[in-house]
Protein backbone atom coordinates (compact mmCIF):
# COMPACT_ATOMS: atom_id res chain seq x y z
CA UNK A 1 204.54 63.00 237.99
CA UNK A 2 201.19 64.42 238.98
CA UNK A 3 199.92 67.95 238.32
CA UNK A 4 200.80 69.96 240.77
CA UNK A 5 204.59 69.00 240.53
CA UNK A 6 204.79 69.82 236.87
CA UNK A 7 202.95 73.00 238.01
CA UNK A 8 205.74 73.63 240.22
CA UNK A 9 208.34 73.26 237.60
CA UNK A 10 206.68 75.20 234.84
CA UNK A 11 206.36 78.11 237.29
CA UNK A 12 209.91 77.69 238.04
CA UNK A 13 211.26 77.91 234.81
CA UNK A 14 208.81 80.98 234.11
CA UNK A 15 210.85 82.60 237.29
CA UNK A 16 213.82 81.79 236.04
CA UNK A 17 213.18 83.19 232.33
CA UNK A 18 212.13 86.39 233.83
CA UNK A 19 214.65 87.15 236.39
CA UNK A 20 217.24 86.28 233.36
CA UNK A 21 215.78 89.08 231.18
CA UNK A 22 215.77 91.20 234.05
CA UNK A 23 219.38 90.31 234.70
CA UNK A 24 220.54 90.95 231.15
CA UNK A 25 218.46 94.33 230.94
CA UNK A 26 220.85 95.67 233.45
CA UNK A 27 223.97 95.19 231.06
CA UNK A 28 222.34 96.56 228.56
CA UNK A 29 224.20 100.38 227.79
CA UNK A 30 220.92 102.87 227.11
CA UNK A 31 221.26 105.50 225.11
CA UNK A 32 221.23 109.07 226.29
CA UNK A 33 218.40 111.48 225.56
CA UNK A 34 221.03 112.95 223.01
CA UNK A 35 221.13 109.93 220.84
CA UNK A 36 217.86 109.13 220.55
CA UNK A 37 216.93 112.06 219.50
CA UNK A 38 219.64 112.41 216.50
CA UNK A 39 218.73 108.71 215.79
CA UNK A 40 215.61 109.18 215.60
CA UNK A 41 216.01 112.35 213.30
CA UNK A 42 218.16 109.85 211.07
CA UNK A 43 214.84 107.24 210.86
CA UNK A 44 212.76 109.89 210.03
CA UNK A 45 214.82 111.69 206.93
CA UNK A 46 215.55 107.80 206.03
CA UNK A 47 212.28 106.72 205.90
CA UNK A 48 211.57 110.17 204.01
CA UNK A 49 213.95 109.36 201.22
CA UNK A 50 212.71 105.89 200.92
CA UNK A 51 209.49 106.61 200.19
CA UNK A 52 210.33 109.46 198.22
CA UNK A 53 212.57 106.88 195.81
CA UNK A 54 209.70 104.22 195.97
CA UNK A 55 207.05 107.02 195.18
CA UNK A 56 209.06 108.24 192.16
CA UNK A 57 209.32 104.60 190.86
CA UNK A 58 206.02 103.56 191.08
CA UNK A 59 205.14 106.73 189.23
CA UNK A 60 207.59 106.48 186.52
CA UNK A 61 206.07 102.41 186.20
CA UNK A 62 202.72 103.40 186.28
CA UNK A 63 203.49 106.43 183.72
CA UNK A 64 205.08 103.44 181.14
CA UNK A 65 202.20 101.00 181.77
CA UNK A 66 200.05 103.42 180.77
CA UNK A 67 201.46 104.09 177.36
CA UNK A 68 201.48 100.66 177.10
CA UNK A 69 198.12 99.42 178.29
């Protein structure tokens, strides 16, 4: 098998992968302009209480280590 046939095949299967995605892109159900923006509402309070929770334990650590250290 020489190069330009196993050229030929790795550009097929790179054809193939892509027109796939492209294929299953389609069935994918998008949300509206609705959702998104009430999900993305929901990340952002999320993420807010995380980092709240994670902020008030690394203080309440870092207050104990200090009495200790």
């Amino acid at each position: 098998m020489n190069f330009v046939d196993r050229f030929k095949g790795w550009a097929k299967g790179i054809t193939t992968f892509f027109r796939d995605i492209r294929g299953e892109l389609r069935k994918v159900q998008w949300p509206g302009k609705k959702e998104t923006i009430v999900y993305s509402i929901l990340v952002a309070a999320f993420t807010c209480v995380v980092s709240l929770l994670i902020w008030l334990v690394d203080t309440v650590f870092s207050t104990l280590l200090s009495y200790i250290v």
